[in-house]
Protein backbone atom coordinates (compact mmCIF):
# COMPACT_ATOMS: atom_id res chain seq x y z
CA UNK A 1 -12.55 8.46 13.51
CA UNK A 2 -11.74 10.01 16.70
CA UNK A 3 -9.57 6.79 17.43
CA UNK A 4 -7.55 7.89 14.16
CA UNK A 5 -7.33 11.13 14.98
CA UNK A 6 -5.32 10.33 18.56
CA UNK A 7 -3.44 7.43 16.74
CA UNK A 8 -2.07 10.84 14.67
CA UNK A 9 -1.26 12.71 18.00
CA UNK A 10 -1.05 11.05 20.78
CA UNK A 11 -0.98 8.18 20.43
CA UNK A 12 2.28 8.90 18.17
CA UNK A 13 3.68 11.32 20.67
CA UNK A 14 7.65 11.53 20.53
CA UNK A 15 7.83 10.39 17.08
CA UNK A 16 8.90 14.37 16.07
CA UNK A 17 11.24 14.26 18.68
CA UNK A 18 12.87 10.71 18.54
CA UNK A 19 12.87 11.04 14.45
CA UNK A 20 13.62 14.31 13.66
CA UNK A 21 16.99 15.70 12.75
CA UNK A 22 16.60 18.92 14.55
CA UNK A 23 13.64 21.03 16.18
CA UNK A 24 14.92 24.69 15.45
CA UNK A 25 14.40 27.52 18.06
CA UNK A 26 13.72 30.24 16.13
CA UNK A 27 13.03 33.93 16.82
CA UNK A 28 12.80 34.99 12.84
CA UNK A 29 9.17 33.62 12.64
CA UNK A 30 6.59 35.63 11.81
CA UNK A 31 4.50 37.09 15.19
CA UNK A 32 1.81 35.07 14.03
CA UNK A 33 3.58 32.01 12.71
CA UNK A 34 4.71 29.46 15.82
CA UNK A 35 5.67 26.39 13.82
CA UNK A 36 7.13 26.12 10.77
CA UNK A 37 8.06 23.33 8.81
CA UNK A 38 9.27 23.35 4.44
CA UNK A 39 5.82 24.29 3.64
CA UNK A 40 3.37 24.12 6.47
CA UNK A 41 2.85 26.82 8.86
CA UNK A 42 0.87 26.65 12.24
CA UNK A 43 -0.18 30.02 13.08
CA UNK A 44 -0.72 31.12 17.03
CA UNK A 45 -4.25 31.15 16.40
CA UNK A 46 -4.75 27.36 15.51
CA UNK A 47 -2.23 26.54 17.94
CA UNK A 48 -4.47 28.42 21.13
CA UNK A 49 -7.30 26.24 19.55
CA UNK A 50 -5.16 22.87 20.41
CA UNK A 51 -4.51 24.56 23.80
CA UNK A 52 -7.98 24.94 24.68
CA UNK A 53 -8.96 21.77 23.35
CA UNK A 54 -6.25 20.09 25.19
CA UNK A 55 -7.50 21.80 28.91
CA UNK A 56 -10.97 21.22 27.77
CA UNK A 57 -10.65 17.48 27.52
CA UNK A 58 -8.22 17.18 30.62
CA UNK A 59 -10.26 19.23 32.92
CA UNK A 60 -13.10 17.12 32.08
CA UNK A 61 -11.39 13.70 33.16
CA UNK A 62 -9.59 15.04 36.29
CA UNK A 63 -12.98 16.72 37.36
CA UNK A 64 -14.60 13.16 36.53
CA UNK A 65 -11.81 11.74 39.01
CA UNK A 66 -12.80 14.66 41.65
CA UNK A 67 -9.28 16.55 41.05
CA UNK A 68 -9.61 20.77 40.57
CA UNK A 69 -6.55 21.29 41.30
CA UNK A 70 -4.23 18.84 38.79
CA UNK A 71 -2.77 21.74 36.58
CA UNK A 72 -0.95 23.03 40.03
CA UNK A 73 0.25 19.11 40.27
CA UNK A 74 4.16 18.12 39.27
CA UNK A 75 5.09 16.18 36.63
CA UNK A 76 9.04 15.39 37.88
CA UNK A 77 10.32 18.71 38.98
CA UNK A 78 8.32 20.77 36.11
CA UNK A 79 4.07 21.73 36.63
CA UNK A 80 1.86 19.56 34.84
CA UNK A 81 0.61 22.18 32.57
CA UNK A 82 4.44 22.97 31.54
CA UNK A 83 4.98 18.98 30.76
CA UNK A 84 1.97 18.80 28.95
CA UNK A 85 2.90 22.17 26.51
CA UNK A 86 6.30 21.06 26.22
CA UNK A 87 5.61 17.56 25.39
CA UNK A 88 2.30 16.26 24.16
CA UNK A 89 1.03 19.51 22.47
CA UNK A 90 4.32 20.39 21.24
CA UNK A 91 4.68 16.47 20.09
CA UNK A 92 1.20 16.81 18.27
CA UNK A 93 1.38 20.12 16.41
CA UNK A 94 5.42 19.11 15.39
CA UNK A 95 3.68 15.90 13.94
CA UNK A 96 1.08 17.72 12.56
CA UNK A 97 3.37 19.82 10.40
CA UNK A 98 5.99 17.14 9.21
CA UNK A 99 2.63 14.90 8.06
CA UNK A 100 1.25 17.80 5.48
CA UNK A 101 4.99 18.68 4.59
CA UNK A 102 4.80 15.09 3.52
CA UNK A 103 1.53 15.26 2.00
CA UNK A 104 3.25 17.56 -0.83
CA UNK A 105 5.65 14.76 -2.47
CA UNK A 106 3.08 12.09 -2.09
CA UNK A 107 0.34 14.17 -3.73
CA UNK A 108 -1.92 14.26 -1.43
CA UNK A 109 -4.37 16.83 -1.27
CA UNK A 110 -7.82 17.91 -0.13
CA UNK A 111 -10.91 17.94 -2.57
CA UNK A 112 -13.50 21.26 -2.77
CA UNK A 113 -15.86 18.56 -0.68
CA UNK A 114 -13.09 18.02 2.11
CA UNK A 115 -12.55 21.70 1.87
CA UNK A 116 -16.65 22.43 2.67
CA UNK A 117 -16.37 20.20 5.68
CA UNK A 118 -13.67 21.33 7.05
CA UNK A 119 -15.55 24.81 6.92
CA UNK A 120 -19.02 23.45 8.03
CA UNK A 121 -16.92 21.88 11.31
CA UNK A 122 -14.75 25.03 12.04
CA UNK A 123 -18.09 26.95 11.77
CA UNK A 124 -20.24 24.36 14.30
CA UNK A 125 -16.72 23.78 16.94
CA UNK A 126 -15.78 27.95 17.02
CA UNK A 127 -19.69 28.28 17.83
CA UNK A 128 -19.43 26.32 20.58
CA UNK A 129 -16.96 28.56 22.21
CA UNK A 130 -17.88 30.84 24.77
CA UNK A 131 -16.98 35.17 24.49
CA UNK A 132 -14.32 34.18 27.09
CA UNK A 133 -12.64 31.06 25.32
CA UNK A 134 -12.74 33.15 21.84
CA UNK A 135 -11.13 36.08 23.87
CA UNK A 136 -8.86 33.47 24.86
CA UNK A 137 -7.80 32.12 21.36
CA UNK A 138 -7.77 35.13 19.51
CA UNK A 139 -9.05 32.60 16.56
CA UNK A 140 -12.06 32.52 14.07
CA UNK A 141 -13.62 30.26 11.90
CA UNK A 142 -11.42 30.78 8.98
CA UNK A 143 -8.98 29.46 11.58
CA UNK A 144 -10.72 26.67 12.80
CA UNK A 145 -11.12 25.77 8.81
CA UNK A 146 -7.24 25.63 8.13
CA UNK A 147 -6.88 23.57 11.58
CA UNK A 148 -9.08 20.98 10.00
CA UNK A 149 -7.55 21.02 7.05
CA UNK A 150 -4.43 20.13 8.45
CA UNK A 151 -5.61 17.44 9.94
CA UNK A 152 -7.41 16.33 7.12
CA UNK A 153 -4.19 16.30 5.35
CA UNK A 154 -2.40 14.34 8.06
CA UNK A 155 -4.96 11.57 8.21
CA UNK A 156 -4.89 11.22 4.90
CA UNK A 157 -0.94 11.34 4.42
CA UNK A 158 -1.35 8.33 7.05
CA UNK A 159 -4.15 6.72 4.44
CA UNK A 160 -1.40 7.07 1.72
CA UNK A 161 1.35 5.54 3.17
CA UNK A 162 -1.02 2.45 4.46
CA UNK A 163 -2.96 2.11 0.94
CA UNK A 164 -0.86 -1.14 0.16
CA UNK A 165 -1.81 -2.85 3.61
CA UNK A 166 -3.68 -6.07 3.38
CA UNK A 167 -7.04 -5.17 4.69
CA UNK A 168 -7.63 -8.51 5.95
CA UNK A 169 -6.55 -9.53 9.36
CA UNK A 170 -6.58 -13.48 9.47
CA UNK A 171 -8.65 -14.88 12.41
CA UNK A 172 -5.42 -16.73 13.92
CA UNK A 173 -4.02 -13.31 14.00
CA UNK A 174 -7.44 -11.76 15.64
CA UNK A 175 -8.33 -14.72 17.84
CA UNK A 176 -8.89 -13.94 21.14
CA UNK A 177 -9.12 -16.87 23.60
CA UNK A 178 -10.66 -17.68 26.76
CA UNK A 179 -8.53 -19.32 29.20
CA UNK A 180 -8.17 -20.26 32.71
CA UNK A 181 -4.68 -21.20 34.68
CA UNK A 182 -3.33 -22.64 37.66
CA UNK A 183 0.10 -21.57 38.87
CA UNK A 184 2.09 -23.03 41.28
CA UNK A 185 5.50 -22.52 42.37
CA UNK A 186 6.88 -26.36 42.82
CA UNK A 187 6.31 -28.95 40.78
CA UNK A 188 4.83 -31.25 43.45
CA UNK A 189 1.60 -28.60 43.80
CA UNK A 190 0.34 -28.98 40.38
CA UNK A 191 1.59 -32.24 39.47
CA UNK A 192 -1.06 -32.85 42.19
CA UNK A 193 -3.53 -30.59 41.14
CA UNK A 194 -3.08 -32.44 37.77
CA UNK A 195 -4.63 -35.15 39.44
CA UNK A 196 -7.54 -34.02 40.87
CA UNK A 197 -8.55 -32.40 37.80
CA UNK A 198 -7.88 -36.10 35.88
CA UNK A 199 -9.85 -37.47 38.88
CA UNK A 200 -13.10 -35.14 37.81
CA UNK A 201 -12.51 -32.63 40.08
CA UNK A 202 -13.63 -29.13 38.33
CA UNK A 203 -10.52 -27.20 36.94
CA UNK A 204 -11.83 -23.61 38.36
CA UNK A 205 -12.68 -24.84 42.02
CA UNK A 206 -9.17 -26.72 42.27
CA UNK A 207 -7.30 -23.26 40.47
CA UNK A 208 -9.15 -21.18 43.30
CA UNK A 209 -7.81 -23.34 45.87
CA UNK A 210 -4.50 -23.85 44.60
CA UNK A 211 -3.06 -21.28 42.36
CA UNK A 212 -0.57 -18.57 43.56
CA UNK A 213 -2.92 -15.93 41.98
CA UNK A 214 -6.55 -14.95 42.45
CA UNK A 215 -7.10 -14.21 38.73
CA UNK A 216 -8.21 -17.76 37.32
CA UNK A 217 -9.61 -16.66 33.96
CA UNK A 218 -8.07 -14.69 31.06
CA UNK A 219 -9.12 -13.17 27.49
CA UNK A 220 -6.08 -13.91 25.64
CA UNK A 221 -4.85 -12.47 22.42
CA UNK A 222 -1.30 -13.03 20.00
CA UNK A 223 1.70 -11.78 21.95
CA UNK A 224 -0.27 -11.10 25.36
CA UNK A 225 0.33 -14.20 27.13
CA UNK A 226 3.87 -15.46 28.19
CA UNK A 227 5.36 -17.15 24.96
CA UNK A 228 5.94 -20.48 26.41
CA UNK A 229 2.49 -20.75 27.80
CA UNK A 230 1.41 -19.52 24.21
CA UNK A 231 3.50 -22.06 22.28
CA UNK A 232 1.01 -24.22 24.21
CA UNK A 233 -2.91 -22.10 24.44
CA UNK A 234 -2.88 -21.81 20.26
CA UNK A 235 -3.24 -25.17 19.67
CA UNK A 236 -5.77 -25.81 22.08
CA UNK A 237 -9.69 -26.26 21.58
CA UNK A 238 -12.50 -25.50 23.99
CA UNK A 239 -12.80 -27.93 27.51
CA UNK A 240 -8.94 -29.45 26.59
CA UNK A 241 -6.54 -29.38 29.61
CA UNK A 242 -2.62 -28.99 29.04
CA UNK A 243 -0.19 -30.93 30.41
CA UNK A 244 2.08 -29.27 32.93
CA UNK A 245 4.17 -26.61 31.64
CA UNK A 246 7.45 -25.28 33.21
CA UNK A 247 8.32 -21.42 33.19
CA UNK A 248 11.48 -19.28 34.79
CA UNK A 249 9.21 -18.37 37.71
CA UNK A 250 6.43 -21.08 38.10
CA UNK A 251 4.45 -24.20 36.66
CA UNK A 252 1.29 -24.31 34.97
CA UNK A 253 -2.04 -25.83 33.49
CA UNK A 254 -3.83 -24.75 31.05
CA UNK A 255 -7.66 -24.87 30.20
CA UNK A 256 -9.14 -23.74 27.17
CA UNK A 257 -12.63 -22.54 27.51
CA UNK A 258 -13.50 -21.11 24.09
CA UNK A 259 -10.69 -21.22 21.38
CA UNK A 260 -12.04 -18.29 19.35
CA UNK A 261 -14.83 -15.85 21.07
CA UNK A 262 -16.44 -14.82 18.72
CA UNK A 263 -17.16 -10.66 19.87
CA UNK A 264 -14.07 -10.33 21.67
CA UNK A 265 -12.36 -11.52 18.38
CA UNK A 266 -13.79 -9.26 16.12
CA UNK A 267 -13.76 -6.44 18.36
CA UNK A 268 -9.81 -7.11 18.24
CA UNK A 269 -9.40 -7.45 14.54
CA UNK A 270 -9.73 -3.52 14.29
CA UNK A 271 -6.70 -3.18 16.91
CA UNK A 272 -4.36 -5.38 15.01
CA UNK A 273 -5.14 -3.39 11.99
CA UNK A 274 -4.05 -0.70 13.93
CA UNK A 275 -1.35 -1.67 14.78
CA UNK A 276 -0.19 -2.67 11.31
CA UNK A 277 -0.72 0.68 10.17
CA UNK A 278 1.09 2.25 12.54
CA UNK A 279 3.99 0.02 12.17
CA UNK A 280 3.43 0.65 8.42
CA UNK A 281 3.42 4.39 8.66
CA UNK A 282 5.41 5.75 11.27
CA UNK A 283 8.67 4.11 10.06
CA UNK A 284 8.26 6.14 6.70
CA UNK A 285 7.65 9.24 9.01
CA UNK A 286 10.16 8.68 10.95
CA UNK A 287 12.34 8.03 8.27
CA UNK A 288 11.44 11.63 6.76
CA UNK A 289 11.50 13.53 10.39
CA UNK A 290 15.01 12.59 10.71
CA UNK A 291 15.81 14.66 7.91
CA UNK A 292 13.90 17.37 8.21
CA UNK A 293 13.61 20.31 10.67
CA UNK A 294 10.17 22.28 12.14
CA UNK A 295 10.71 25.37 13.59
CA UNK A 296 9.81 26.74 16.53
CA UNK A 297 9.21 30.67 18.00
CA UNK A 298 10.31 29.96 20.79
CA UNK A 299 9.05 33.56 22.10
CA UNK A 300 5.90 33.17 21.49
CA UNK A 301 5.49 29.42 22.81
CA UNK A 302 7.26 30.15 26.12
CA UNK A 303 4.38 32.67 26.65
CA UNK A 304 1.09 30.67 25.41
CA UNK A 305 0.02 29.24 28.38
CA UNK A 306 -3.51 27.61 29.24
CA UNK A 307 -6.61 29.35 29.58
CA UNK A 308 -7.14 30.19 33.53
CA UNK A 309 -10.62 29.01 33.61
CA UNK A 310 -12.96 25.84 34.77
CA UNK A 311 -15.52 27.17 33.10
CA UNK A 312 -15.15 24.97 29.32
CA UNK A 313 -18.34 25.65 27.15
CA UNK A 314 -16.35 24.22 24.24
CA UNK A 315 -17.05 20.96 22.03
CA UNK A 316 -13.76 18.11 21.66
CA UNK A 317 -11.79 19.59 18.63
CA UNK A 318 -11.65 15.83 17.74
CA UNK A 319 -14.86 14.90 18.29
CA UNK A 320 -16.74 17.74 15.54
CA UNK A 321 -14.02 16.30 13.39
CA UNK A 322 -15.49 12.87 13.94
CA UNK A 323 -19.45 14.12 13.66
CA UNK A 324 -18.49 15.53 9.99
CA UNK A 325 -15.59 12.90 8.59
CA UNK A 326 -17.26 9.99 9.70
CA UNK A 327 -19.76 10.49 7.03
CA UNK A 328 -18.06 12.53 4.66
CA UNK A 329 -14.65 11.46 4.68
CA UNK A 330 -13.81 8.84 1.10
């Protein structure tokens, strides 16, 4: 669930931006309200929640990678912690709102049930917060509660708009293959490594010895491989060797060593869902951002700025979300 969450925010990031018809500065807002779109409203108070979650999770990776000192770092000519409130929180939260705007004219809306989770997650994530980090957001459960919501909503907006996807994903389209190539820049090379490996010679100890690059062995899925070499790989079965094949920059052979794994293919079948759904759903979003506005106070979001701290007691917003959804959500 926490997958589906991201593929709502960031993992969409820029569709607000790129689809909508305008993003209106605003200074008419209410003090309280920061984004507003035709009926949803993001108040500051669930918006400093997405702040802190948003430091929470960074400072844990960079402090992973043994780097204190990132939010000081540039992004271009602007601070990283600028770039990442101007773009990919202000990305999520205008997504956010256009998704339950949505939600209205599809009829979409949450049960008493969705409504008690949302409530039992606010209550366990806004318990996890230390004096300091409440201090910080100014926030409360009740707050927490109509966060959730809202995403709710959202995913299931996204749930909506996918519900006439074919759930099955054929295993030509989930296939992942094993393969191994040579590459060699003349024709000569592997028209004579061609040879060897006719002669008996092992295809792996002649592509180690001859091929231009030191990866020999590839897990290869629809539309990763270069399409002339793919033309050739899908029709291939395990231990079969291709005839040379000529691209713009080199020549090749192929060997097949498994024509279908088995794990690798099914752990891919839930990507290529994936990305059907997203294809499926973000051009009707798109097509509804570009004609309609969110706006912005722009007072207020020029002076929310990330908790000073590195000192995070907090759970992953996304991640409570997951712990109650996953077995509650229909």
């Amino acid at each position: 669930m926490r997958k589906q969450i991201i593929g709502l925010t960031a993992c969409l990031a820029g569709l607000c931006f790129s689809g909508c018809r305008d993003v209106v500065l605003s200074t008419s807002l209410n003090d309280h309200i920061l984004f507003s779109g035709t009926k949803t409203r993001l108040s500051l108070e669930e918006c400093s929640l997405v702040f802190l979650d948003f430091q929470t999770r960074y400072n844990l990776y960079y402090e992973n990678l043994g780097e204190t000192d990132f939010w000081k770092e540039k992004a271009g000519e602007i601070d990283f912690s600028d770039y990442l409130r101007d773009g990919r929180i202000k990305e999520e939260l205008c997504t956010l709102v256009l998704l339950n705007d949505m939600a209205s004219g599809l009829g979409v809306t949450l049960t008493d049930e969705e409504r008690s989770v949302c409530q039992a997650a606010a209550a366990d994530y806004y318990g996890s917060l230390s004096d300091e980090e409440k201090s910080y957001v100014q926030s409360d459960e009740s707050k927490a509660a109509s966060l959730y919501e809202k995403y709710r909503i959202a995913q299931k907006t996204i749930d909506e708009l996918c519900s006439g996807i074919n759930t099955e994903v054929s295993d030509n389209d989930k296939r992942v293959m094993i393969l191994q190539l040579i590459a060699a820049p003349s024709y000569k090379e592997i028209e004579q490594a061609k040879e060897r490996i006719s002669s008996g010679e092992d295809f792996e100890s002649v592509a180690k010895e001859v091929s231009r690059f030191s990866q020999i062995e590839y897990q290869v899925s629809r539309g990763t491989l270069n399409p002339i070499l793919e033309e050739t790989a899908i029709y291939m079965s395990d231990g079969e060797v291709s005839d040379i094949i000529q691209t713009e920059q080199n020549y090749y052979l192929i060997r097949c060593v498994d024509d279908f794994d088995e794990v690798l293919s099914s752990e891919n079948e839930s990507q290529v869902f994936g990305k059907l759904r997203y294809a499926t759903w973000s051009q009707s979003f798109t097509s509804y951002a570009k004609e309609h506005t969110v706006g912005i106070s722009e007072e207020i979001w020029e002076n929310l700025h990330f908790y000073q701290t590195t000192a995070f007691t907090s759970d992953d917003l996304y991640e409570t979300y997951d712990r109650y959804f996953c077995t509650n959500s229909n």
